[in-house]
C-alpha atoms as a PDB file:
ATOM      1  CA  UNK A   1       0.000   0.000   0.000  1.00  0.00           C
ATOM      2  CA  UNK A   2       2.837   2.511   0.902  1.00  0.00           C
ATOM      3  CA  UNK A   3       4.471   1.702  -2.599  1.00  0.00           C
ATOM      4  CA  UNK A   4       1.097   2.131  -4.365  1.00  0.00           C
ATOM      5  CA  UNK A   5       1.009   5.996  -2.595  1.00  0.00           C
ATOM      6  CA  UNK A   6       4.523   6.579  -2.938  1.00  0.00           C
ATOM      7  CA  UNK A   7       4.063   5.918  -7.095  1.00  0.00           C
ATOM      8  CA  UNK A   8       0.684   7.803  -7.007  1.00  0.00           C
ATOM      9  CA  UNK A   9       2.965  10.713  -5.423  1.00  0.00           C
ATOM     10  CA  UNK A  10       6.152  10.229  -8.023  1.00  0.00           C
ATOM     11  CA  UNK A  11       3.110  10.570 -10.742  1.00  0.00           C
ATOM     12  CA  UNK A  12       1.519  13.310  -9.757  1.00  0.00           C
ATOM     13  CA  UNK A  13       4.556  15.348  -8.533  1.00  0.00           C
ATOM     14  CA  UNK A  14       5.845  14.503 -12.701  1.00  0.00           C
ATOM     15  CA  UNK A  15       2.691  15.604 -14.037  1.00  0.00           C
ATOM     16  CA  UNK A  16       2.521  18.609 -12.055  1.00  0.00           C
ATOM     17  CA  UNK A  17       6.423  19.928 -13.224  1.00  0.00           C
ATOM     18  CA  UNK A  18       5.290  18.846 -16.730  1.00  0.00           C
ATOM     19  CA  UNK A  19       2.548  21.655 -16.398  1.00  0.00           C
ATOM     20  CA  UNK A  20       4.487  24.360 -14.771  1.00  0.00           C
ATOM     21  CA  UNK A  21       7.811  23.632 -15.075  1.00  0.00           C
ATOM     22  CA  UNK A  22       8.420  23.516 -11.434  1.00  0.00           C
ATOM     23  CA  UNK A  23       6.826  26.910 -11.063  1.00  0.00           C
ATOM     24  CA  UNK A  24       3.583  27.152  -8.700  1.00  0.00           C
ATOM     25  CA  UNK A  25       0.035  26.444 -10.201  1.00  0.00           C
ATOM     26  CA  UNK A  26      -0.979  30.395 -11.211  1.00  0.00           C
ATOM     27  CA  UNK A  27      -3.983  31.658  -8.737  1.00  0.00           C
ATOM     28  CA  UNK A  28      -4.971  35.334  -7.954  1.00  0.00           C
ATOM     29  CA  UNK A  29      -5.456  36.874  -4.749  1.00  0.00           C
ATOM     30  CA  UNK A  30      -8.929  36.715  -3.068  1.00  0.00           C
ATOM     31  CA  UNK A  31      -9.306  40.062  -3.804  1.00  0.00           C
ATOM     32  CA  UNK A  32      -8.596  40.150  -7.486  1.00  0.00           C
ATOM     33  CA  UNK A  33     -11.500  39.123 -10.259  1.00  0.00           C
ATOM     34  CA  UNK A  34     -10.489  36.083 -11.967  1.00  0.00           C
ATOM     35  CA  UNK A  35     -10.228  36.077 -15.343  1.00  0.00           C
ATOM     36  CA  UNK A  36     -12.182  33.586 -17.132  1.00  0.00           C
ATOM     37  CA  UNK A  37     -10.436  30.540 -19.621  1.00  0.00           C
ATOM     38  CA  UNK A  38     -12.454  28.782 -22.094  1.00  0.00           C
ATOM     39  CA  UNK A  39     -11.268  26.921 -24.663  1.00  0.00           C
ATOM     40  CA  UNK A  40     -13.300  26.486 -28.127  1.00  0.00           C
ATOM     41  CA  UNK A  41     -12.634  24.850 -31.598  1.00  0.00           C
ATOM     42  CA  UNK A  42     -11.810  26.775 -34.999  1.00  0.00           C
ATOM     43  CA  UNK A  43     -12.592  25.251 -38.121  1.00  0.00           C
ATOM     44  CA  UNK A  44     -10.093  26.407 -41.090  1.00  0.00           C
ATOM     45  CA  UNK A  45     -10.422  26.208 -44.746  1.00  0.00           C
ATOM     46  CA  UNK A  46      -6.284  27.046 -44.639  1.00  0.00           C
ATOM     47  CA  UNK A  47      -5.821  23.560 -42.729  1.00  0.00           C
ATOM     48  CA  UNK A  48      -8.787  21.639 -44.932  1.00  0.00           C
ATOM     49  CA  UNK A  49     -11.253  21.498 -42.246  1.00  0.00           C
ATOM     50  CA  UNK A  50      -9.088  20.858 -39.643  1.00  0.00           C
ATOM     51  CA  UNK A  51     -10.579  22.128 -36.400  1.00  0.00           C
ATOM     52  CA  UNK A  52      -8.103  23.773 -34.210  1.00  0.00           C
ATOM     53  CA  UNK A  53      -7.812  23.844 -30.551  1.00  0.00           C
ATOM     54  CA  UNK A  54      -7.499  27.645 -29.217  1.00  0.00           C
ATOM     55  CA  UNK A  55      -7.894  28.750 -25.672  1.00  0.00           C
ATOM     56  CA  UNK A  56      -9.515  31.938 -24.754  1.00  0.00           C
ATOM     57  CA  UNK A  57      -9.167  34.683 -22.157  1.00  0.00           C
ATOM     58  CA  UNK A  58     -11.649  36.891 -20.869  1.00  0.00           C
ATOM     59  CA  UNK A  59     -10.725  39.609 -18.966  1.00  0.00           C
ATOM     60  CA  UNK A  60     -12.884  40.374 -15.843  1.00  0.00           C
ATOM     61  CA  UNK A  61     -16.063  41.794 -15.994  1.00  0.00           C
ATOM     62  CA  UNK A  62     -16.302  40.789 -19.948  1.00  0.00           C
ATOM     63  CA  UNK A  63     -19.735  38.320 -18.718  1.00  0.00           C
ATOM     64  CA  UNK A  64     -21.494  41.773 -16.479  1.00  0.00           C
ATOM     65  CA  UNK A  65     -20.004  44.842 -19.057  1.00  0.00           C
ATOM     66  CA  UNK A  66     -22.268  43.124 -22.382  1.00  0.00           C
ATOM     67  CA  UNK A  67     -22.364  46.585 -24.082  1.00  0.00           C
ATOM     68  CA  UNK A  68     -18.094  47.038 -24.138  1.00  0.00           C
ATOM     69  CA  UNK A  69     -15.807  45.671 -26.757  1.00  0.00           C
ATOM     70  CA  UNK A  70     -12.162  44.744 -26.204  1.00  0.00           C
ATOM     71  CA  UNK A  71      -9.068  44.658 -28.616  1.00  0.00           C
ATOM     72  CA  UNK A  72      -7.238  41.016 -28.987  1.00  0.00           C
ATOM     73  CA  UNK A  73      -3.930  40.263 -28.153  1.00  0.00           C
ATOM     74  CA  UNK A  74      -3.020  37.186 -30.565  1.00  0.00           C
ATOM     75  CA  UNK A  75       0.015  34.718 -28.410  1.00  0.00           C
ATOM     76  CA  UNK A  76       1.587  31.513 -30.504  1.00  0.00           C
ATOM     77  CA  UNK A  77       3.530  29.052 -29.172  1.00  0.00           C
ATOM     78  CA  UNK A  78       6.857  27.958 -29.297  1.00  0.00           C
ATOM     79  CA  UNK A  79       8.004  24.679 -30.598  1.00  0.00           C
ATOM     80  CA  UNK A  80       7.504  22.028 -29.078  1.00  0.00           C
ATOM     81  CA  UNK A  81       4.665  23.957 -27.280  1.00  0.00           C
ATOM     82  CA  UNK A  82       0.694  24.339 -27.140  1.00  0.00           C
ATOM     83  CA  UNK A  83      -1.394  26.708 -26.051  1.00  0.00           C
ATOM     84  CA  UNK A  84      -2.232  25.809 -22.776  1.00  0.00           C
ATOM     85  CA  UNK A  85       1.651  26.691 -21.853  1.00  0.00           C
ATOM     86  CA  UNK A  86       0.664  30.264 -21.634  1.00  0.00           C
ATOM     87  CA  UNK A  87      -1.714  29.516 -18.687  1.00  0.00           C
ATOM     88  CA  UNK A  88       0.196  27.216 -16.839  1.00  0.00           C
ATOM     89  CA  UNK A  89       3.572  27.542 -17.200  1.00  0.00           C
ATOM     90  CA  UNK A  90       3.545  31.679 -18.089  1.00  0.00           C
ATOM     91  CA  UNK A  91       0.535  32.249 -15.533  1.00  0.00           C
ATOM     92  CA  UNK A  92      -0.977  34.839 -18.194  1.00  0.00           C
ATOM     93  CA  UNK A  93      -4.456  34.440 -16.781  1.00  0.00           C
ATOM     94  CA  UNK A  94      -3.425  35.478 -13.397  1.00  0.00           C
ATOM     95  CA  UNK A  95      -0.947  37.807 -14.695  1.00  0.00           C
ATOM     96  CA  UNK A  96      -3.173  39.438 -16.607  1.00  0.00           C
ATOM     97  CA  UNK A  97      -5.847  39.416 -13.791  1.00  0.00           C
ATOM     98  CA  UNK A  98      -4.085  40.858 -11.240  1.00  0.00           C
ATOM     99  CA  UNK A  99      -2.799  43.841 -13.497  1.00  0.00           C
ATOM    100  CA  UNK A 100      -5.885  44.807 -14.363  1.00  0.00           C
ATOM    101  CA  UNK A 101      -7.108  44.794 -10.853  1.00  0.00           C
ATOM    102  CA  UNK A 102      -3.930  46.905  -9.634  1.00  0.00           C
ATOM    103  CA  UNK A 103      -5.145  49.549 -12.997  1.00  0.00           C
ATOM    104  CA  UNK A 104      -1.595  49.155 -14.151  1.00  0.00           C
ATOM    105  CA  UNK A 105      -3.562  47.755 -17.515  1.00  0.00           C
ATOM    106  CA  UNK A 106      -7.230  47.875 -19.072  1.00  0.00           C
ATOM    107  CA  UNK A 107      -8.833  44.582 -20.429  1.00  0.00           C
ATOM    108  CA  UNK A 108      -7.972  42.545 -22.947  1.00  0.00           C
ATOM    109  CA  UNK A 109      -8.981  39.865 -24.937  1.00  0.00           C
ATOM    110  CA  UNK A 110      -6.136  37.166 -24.880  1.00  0.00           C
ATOM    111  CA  UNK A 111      -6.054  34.052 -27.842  1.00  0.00           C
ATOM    112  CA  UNK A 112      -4.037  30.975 -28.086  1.00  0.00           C
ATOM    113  CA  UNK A 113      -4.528  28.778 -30.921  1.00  0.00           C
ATOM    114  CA  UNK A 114      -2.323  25.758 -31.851  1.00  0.00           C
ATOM    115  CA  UNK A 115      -0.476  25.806 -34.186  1.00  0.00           C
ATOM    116  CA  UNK A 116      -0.014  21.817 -35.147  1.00  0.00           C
ATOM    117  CA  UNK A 117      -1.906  19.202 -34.910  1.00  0.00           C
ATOM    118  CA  UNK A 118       0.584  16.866 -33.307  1.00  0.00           C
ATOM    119  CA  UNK A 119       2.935  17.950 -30.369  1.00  0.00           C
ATOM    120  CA  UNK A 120       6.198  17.417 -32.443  1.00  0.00           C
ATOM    121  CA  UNK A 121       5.457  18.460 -35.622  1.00  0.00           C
ATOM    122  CA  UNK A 122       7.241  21.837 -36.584  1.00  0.00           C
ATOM    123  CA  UNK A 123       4.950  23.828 -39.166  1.00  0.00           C
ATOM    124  CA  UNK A 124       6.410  27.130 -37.955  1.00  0.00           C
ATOM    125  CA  UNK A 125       3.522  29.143 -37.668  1.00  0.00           C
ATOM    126  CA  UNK A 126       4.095  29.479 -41.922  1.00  0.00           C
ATOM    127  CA  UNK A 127       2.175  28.391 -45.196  1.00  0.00           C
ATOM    128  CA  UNK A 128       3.577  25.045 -45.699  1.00  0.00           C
ATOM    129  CA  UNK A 129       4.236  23.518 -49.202  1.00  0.00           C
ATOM    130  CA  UNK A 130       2.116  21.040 -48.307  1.00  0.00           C
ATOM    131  CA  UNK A 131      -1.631  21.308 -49.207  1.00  0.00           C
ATOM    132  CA  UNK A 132      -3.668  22.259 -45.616  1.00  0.00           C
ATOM    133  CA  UNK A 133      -0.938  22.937 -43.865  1.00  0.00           C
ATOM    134  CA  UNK A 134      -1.223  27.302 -44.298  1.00  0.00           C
ATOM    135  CA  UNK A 135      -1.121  28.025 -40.585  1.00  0.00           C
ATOM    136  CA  UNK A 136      -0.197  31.577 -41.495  1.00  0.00           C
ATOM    137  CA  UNK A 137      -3.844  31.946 -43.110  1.00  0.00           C
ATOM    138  CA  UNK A 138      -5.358  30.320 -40.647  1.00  0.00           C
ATOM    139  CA  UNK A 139      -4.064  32.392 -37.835  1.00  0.00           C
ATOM    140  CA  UNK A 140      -4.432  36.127 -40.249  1.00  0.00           C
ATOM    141  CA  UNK A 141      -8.219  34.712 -42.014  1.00  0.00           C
ATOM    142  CA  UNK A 142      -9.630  31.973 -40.273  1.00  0.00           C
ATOM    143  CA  UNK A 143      -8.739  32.061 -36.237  1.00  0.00           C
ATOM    144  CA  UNK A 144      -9.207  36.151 -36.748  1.00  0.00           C
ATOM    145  CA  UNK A 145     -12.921  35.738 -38.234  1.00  0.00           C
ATOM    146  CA  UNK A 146     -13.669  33.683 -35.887  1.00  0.00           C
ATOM    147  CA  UNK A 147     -12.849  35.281 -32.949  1.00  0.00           C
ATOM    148  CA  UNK A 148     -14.431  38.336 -34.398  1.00  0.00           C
ATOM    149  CA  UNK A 149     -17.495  36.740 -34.708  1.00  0.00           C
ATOM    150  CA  UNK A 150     -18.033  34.615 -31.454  1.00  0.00           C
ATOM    151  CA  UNK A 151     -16.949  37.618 -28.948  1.00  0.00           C
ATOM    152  CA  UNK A 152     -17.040  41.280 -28.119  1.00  0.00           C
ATOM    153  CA  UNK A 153     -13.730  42.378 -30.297  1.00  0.00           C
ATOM    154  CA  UNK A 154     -13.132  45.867 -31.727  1.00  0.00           C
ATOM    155  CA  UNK A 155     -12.692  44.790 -35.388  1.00  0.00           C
ATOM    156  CA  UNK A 156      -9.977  47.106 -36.192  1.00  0.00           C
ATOM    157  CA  UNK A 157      -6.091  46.454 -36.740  1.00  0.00           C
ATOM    158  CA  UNK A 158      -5.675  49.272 -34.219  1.00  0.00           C
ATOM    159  CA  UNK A 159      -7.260  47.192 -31.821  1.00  0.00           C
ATOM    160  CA  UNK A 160      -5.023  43.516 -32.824  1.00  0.00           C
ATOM    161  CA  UNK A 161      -2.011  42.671 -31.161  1.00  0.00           C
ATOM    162  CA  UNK A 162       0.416  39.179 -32.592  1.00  0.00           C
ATOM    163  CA  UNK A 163       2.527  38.057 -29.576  1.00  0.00           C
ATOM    164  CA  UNK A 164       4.216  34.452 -29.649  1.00  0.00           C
ATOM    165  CA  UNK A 165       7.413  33.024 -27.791  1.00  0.00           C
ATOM    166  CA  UNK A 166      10.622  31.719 -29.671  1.00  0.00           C
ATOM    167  CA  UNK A 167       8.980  30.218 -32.866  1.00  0.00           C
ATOM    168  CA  UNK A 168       5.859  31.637 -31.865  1.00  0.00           C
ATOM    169  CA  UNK A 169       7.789  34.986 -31.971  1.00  0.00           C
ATOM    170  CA  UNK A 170       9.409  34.306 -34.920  1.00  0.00           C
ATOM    171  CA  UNK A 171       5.541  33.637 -36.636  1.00  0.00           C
ATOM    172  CA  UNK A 172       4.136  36.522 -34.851  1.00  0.00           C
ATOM    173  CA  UNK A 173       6.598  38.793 -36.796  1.00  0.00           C
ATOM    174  CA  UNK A 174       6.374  36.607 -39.900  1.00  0.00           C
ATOM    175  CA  UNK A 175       2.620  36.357 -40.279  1.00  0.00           C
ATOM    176  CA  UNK A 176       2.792  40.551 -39.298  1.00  0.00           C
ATOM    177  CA  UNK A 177       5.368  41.455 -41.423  1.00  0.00           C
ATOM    178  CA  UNK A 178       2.935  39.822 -44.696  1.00  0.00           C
ATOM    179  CA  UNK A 179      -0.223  41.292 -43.500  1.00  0.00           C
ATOM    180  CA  UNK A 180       0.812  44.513 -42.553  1.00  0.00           C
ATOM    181  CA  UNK A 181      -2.284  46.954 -41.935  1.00  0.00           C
ATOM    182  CA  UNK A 182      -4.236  43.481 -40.207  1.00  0.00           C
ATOM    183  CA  UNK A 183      -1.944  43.822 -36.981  1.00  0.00           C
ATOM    184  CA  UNK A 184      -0.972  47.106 -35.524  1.00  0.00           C
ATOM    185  CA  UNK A 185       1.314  45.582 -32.679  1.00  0.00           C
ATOM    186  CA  UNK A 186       3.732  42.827 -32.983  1.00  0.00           C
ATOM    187  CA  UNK A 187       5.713  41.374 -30.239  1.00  0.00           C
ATOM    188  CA  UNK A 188       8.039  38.996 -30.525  1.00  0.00           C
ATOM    189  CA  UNK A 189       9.988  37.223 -27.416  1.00  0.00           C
ATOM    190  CA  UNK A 190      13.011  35.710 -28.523  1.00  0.00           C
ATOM    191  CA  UNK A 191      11.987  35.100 -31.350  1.00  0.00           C
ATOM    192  CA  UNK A 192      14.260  34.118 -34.897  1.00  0.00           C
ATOM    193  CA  UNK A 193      14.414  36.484 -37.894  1.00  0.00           C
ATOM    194  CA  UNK A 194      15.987  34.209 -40.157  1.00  0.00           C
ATOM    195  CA  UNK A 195      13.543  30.910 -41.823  1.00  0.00           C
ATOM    196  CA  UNK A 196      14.497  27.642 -40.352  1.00  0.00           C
ATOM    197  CA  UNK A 197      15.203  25.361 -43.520  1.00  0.00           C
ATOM    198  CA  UNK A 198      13.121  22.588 -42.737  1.00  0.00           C
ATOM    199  CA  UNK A 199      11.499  21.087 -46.395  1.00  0.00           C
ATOM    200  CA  UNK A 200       8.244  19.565 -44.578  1.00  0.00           C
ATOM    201  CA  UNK A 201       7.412  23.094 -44.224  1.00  0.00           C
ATOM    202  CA  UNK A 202       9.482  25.071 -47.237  1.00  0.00           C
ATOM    203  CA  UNK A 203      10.388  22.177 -49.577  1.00  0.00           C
ATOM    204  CA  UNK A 204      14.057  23.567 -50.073  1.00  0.00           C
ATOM    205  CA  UNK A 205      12.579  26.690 -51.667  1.00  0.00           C
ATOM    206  CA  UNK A 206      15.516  29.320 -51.110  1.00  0.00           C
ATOM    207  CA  UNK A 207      12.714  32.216 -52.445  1.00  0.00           C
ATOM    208  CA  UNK A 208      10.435  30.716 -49.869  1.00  0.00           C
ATOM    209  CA  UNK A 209      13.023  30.949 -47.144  1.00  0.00           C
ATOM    210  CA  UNK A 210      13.679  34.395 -47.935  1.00  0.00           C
ATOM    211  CA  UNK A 211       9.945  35.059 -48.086  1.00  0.00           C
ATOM    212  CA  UNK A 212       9.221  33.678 -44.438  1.00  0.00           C
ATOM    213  CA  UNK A 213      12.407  35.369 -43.192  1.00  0.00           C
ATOM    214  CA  UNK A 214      11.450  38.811 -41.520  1.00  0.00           C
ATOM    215  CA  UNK A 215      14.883  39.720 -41.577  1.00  0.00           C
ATOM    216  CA  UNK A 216      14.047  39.971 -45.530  1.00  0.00           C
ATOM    217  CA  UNK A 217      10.578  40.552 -45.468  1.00  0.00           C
ATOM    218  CA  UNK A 218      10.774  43.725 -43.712  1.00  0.00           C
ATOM    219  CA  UNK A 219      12.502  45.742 -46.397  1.00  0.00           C
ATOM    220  CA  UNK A 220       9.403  44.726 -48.664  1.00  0.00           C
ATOM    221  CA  UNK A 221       6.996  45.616 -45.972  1.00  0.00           C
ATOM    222  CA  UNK A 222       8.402  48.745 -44.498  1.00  0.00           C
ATOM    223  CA  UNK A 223       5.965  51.055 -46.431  1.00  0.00           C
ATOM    224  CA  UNK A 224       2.997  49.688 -45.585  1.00  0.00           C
ATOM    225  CA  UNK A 225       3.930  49.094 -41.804  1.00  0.00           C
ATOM    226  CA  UNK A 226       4.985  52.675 -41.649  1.00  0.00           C
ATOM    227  CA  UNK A 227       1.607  53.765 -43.182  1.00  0.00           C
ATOM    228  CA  UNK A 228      -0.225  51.488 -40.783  1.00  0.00           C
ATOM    229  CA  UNK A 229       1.572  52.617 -38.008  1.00  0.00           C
ATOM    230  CA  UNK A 230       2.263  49.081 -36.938  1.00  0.00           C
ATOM    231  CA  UNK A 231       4.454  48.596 -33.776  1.00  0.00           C
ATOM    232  CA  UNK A 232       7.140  46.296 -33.284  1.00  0.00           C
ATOM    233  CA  UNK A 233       7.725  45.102 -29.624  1.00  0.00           C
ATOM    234  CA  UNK A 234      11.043  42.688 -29.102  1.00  0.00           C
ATOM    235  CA  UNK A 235      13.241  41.188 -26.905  1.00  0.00           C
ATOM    236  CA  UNK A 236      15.456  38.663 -25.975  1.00  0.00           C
ATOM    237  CA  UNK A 237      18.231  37.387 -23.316  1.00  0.00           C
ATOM    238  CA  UNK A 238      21.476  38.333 -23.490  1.00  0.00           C
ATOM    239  CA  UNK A 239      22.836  34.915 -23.328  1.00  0.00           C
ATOM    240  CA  UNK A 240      20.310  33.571 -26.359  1.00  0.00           C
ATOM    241  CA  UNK A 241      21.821  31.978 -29.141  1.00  0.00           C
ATOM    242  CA  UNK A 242      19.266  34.078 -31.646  1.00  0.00           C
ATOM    243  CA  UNK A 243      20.247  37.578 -29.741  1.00  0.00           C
ATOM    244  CA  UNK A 244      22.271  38.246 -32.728  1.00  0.00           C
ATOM    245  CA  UNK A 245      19.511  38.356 -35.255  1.00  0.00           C
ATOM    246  CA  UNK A 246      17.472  40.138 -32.890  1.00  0.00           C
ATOM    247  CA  UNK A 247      19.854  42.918 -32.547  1.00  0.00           C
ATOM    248  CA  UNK A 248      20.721  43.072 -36.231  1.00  0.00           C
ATOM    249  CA  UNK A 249      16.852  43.160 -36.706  1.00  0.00           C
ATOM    250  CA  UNK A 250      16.549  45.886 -34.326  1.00  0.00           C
ATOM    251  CA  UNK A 251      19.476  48.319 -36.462  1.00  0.00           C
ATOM    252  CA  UNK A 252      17.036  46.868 -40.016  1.00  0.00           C
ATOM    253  CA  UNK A 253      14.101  48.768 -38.067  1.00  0.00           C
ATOM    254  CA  UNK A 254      15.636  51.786 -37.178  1.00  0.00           C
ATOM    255  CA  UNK A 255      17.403  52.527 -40.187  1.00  0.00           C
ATOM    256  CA  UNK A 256      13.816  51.847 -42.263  1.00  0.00           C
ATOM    257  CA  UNK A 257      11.739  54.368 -39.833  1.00  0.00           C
ATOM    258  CA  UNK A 258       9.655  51.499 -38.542  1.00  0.00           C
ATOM    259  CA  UNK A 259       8.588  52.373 -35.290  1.00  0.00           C
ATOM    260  CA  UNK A 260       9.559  49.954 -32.625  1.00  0.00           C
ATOM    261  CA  UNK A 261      11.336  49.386 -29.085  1.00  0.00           C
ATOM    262  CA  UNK A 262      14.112  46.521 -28.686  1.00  0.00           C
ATOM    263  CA  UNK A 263      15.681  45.641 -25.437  1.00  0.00           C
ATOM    264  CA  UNK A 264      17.894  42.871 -23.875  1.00  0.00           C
ATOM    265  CA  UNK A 265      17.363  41.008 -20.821  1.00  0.00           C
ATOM    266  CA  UNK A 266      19.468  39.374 -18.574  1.00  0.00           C
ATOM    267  CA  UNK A 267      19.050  35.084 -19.266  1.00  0.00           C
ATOM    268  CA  UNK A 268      18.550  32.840 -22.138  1.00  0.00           C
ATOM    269  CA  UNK A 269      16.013  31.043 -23.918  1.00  0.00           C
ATOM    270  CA  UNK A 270      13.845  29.747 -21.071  1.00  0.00           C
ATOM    271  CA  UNK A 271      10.234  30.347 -19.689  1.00  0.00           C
ATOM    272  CA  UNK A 272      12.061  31.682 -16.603  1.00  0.00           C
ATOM    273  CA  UNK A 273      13.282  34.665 -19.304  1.00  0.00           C
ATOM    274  CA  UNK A 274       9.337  35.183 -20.996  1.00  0.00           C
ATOM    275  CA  UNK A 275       7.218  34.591 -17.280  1.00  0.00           C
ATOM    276  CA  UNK A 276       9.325  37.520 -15.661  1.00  0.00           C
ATOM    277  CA  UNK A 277       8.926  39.806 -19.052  1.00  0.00           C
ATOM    278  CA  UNK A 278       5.132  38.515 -19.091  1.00  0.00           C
ATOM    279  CA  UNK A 279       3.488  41.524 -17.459  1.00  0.00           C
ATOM    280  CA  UNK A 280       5.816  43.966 -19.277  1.00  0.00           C
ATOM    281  CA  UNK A 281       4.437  42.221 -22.691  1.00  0.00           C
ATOM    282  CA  UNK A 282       1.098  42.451 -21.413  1.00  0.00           C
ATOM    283  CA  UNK A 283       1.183  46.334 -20.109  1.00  0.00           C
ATOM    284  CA  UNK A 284       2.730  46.811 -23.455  1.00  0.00           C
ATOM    285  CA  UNK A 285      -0.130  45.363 -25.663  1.00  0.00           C
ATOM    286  CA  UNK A 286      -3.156  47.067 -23.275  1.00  0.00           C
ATOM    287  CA  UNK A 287      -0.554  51.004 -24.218  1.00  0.00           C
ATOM    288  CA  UNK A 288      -0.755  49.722 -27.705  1.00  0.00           C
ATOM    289  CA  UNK A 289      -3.686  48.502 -28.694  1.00  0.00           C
ATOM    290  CA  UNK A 290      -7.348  50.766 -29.115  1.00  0.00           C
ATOM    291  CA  UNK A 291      -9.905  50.011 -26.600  1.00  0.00           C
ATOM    292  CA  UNK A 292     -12.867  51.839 -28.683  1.00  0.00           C
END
């Protein structure tokens, strides 16, 4: 009987790290309004049907406020990753919870789609080669519709943020960067500027690469992101790998007038880096973006 308990403990202790990553399970104070987490299904003609698993947050007092509409702050995953990482292992509902109840942000409509349908398979956030696999139009057509339609939004790319984590901040800028006028803030959190040459997703295609590389991208984009009046928010740890393309990234901006802020943070590429940047992202997005 012990050695039954003792496994029973082993398991849930290991499925318990594998949530939060040895961080504490998120929860607000008593005195701060929770926000509220649903999670719904997308069906997109980009993926053939496929209907995508994307978790939603409500700010507080979205359910009593019926007659007020919110802007949307878009958030992609890294890789390996899902959705759910942003609640459990970067805390964003309770993050975002308690800033609003301290006033230090207003409310805001957080999404989370997946972006694969299988935990290991890499489709980088792009428009694969492969028929059904155009994640990028399913997260800039499809998952935006959608959302538009089933909640409170303020349809307007004023009011649209794209936020994502290491490949998820690679896409964020990617997707952005070919839909400029859709999005007016990006953020990217260590993410990659250069395409990862993987042929599942680009089939060896150098004009391809080059096409889903912001680092090239941007030069072809810079007009219309400087007449949209997009905003690029970025950073990364000092000790990353990728901080070189961030930083040469950050000199591409300024020298194209595309307005933006870049900074450096102590750390690497870890959740320990994006959880401690997570409210500064978040009070970032509510500056940004147009509440109505």
């Amino acid at each position: 009987m012990l050695a039954v308990t003792g496994m029973a403990g082993v398991v849930r202790y290991g499925v318990t790290f594998w949530l939060y990553r040895g961080y504490p399970a998120p929860m607000v104070a008593p005195s701060v309004a929770p926000a509220r987490v649903e999670t719904i299904s997308v069906v997109s003609r980009a993926l053939g049907g496929y209907r995508d698993a994307v978790d939603v947050v409500l700010p507080p007092g979205y359910a009593s406020d019926t007659a007020r509409h919110y802007p949307v702050l878009y958030l992609l995953h890294g890789f390996p990753g899902r959705p759910s990482d942003f609640l459990t292992v970067g805390d964003i509902a309770a993050i975002d919870a308690t800033l609003v109840a301290a006033g230090k942000m207003q409310p805001v409509i957080l999404v989370m789609p997946s972006g694969t349908r299988a935990y290991f398979a890499d489709e980088e956030w792009a428009d694969g080669v492969v028929s059904g696999n155009q994640w990028e139009t399913f997260v800039a057509r499809d998952l935006v519709t959608a959302i538009d339609e089933r909640y409170r939004t303020i349809r307007a790319a004023g009011a649209r943020g794209l936020a994502g984590y290491s490949e998820g901040g690679y896409g964020a800028l990617n997707i952005g960067l070919h839909h400029p006028g859709e999005f007016g803030l990006l953020e990217s959190w260590s993410g990659y500027m250069t395409a990862d040459n993987i042929p599942a997703v680009f089939g060896r295609n150098p004009a391809l690469l080059r096409y889903n590389s912001p680092a090239d991208q941007v030069v072809v984009a810079a007009p219309r992101l400087r007449a949209a009046r997009t905003y690029i928010w970025f950073y990364c740890g000092a000790s990353d790998e990728l901080a070189g393309q961030d930083r040469d990234f950050n000199a591409e901006l300024a020298d194209l007038g595309i307005a933006h802020h870049f900074f450096e943070l102590p750390g690497t590429h870890t959740w320990r880096l994006w959880r401690s940047a997570m409210p500064q992202a978040l009070i970032t997005a509510s500056e940004r973006l147009s509440h109505g």
